[in-house]
Protein backbone atom coordinates (compact mmCIF):
# COMPACT_ATOMS: atom_id res chain seq x y z
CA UNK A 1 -0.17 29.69 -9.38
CA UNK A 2 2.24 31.27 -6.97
CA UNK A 3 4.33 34.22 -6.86
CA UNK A 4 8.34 34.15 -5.92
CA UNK A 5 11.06 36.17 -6.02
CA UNK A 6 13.60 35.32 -9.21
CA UNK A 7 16.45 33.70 -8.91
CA UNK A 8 19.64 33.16 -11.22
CA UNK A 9 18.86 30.06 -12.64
CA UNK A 10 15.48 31.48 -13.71
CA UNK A 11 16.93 33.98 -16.01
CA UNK A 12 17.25 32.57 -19.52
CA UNK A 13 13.77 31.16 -18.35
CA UNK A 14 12.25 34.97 -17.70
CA UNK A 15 13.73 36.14 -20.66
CA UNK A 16 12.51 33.69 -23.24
CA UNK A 17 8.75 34.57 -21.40
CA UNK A 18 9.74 38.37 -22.16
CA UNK A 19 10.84 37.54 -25.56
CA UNK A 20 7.16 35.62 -25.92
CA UNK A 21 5.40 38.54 -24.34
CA UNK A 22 6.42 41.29 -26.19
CA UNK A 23 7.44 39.85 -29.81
CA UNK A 24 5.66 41.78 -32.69
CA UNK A 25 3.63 43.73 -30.53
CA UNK A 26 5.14 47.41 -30.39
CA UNK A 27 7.53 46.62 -33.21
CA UNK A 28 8.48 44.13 -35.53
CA UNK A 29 10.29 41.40 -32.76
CA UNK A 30 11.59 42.60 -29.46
CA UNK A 31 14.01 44.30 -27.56
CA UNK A 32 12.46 44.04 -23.91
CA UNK A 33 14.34 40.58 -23.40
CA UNK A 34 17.57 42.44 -23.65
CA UNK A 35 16.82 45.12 -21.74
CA UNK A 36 16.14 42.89 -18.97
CA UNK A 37 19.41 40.69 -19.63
CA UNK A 38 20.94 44.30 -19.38
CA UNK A 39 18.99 45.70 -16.54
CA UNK A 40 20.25 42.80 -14.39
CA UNK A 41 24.16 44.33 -14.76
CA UNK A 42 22.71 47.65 -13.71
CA UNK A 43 23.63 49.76 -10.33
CA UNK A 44 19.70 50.42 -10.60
CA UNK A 45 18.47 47.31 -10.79
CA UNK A 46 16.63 46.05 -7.52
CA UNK A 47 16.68 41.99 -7.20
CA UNK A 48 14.40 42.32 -4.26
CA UNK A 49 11.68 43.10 -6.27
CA UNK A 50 12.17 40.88 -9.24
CA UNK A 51 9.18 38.69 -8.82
CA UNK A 52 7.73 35.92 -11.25
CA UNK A 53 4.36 33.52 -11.46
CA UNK A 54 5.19 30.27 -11.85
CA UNK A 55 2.08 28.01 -12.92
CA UNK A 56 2.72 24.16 -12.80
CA UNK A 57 5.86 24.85 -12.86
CA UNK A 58 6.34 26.88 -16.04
CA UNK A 59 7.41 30.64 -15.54
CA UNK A 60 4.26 32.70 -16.91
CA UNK A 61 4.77 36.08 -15.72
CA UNK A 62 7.57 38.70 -14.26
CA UNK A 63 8.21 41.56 -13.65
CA UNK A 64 11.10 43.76 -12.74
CA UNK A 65 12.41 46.94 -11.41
CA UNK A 66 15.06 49.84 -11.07
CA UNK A 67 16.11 52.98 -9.33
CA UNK A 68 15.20 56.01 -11.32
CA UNK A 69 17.63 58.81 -11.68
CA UNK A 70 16.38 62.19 -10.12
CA UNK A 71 18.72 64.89 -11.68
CA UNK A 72 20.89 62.55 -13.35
CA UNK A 73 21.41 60.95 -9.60
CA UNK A 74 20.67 57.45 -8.49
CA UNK A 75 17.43 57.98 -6.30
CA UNK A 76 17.41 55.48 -2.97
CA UNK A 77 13.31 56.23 -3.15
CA UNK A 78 11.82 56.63 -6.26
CA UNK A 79 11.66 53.29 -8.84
CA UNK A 80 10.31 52.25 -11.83
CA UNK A 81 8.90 48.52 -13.01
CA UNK A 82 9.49 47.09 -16.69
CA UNK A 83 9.79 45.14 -18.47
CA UNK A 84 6.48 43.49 -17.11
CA UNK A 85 5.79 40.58 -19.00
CA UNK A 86 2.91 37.70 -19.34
CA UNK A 87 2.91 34.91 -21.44
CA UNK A 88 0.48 35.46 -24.11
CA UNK A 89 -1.21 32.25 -23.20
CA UNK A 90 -1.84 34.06 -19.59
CA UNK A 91 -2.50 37.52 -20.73
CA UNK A 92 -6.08 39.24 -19.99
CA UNK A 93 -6.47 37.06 -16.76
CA UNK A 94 -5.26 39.91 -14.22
CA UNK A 95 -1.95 38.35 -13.74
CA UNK A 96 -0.12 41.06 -14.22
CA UNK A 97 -1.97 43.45 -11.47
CA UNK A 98 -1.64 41.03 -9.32
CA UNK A 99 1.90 41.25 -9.56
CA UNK A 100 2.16 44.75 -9.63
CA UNK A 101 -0.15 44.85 -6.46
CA UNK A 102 2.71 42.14 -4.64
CA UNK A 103 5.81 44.20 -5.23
CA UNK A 104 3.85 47.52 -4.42
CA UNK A 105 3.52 46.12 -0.99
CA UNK A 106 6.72 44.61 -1.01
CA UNK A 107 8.59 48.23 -2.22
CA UNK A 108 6.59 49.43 0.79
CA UNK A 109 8.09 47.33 2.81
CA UNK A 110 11.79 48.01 1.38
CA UNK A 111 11.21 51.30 2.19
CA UNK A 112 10.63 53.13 -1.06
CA UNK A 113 8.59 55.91 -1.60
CA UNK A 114 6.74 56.14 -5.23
CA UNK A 115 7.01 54.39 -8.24
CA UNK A 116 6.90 56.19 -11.85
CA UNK A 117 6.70 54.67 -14.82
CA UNK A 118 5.59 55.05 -18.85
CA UNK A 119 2.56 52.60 -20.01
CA UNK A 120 -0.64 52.83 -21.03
CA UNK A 121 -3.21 55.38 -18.30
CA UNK A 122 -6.32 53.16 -19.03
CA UNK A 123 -4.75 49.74 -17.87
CA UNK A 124 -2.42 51.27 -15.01
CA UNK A 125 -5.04 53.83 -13.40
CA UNK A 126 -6.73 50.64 -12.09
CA UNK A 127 -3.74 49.36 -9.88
CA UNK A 128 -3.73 53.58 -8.32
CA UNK A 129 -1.47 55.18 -10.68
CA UNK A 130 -2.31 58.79 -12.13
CA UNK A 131 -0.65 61.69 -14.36
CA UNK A 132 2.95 62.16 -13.11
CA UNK A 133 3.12 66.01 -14.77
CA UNK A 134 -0.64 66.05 -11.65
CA UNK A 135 2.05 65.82 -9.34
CA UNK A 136 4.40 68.46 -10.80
CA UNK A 137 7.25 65.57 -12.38
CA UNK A 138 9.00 65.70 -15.33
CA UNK A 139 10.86 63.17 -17.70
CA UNK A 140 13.80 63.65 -18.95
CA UNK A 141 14.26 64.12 -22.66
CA UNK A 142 10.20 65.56 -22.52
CA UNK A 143 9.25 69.33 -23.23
CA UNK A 144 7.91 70.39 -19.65
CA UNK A 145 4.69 71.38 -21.30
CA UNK A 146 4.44 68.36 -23.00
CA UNK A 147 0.92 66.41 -21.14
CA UNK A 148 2.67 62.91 -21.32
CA UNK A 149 -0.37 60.83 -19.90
CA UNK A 150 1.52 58.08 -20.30
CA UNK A 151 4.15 58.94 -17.95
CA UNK A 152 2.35 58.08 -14.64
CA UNK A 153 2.99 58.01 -10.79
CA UNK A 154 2.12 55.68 -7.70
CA UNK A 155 2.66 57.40 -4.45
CA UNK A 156 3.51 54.21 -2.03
CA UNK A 157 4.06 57.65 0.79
CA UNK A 158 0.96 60.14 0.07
CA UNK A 159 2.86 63.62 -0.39
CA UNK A 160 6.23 62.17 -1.80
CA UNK A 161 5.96 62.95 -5.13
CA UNK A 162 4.89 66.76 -4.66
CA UNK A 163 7.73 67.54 -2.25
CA UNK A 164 10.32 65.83 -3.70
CA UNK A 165 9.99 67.57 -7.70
CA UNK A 166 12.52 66.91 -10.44
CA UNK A 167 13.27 66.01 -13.64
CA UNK A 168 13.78 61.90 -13.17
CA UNK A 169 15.18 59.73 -15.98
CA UNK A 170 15.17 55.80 -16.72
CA UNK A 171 18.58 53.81 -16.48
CA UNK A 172 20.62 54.07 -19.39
CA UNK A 173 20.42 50.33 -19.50
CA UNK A 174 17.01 50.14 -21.03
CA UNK A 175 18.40 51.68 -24.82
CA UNK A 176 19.99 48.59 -26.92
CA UNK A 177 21.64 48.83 -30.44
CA UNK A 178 20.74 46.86 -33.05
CA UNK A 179 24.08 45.16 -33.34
CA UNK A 180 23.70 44.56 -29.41
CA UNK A 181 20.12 42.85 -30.30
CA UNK A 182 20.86 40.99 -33.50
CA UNK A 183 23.72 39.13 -31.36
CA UNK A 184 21.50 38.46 -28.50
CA UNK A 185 18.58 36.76 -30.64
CA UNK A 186 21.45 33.72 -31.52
CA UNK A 187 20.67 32.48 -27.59
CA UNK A 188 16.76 31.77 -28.74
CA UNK A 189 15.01 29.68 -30.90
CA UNK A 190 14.31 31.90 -35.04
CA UNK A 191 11.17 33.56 -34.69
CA UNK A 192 9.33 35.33 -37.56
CA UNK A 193 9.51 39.29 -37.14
CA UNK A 194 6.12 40.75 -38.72
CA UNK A 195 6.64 43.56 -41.41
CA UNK A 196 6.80 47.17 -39.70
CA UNK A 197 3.81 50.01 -39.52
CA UNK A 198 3.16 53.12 -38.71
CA UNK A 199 2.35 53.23 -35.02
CA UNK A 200 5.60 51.32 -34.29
CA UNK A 201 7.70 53.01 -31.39
């Protein structure tokens, strides 16, 4: 297995893995393929960090990232991964920390300062991240005394994120329609959507 940075002709590639990832598993089918597909077009998108494992050849795992918005501005520091995606044939073999450990080092590199994101607090506190609202941050569209312990931080410069406090937001590229998903599923093979439940998000 070995890790490389994404290139163009990879992307119907990554997003058919992205598709596989994430189909029926928060609802019924997807949308995380076309966030990606729209994530690419965005100002906030960062190519330098959109990394994939290739195995033999075949694409098995990505992941990518963006600029936050701090105040409704376009931060230079502060960025987000997701969609981060392994192929369910891969999953539950540490792939994906090993990934997130690369491009940690790799945003260090680039120069940014601390990476937030929303996911689950049990899988991500093992690759260093912790409670964003312990370091006084706030996400847009969130109470402020709503806990939100999935909203979580990774200071890549100890002390950023509790001298530089806001209220940060996610780029406006990762809400779809319907309409704007039902079109995009003609590019990839029918797949059967499971029936809906309660905990669906």
């Amino acid at each position: 297995m070995n890790f490389q940075l994404e290139t163009s002709q990879d992307y119907f590639a990554v997003e058919t893995l992205t598709r596989e990832a994430f189909w029926n598993v928060y609802q019924p089918g997807c949308s995380e393929h076309l966030i990606l597909h729209q994530l690419r077009k965005s100002p906030a998108f960062i190519e330098e960090l959109s990394y994939l494992a290739r195995e033999d050849s075949q694409i098995i795992a990505h992941i990518a990232y963006t600029k936050l918005y701090r105040d409704d501005k376009l931060s230079e520091d502060v960025i987000a991964f997701g969609p981060l995606s392994v192929h369910p044939a891969h999953q539950k073999k540490g792939i994906g920390r090993k990934l997130i450990q690369l491009t940690i080092e790799e945003a260090r590199r680039l120069g940014f300062k601390a990476i937030l994101i929303t996911g689950s607090p049990d899988y991500y506190q093992a690759s260093g991240f912790k409670p964003a609202k312990s370091f006084g941050l706030t996400l847009a569209g969130l109470p402020l005394d709503e806990e939100a312990p999935y909203f979580l931080a990774y200071e890549i410069i100890p002390g950023y994120c509790s001298s530089h406090l806001g209220t940060y937001s996610f780029a406006p590229e990762f809400s779809v329609t319907a309409a704007d998903l039902e079109a995009f599923e003609q590019h990839f093979p029918k797949k059967e959507k499971r029936a809906p439940k309660e905990t669906d998000v």
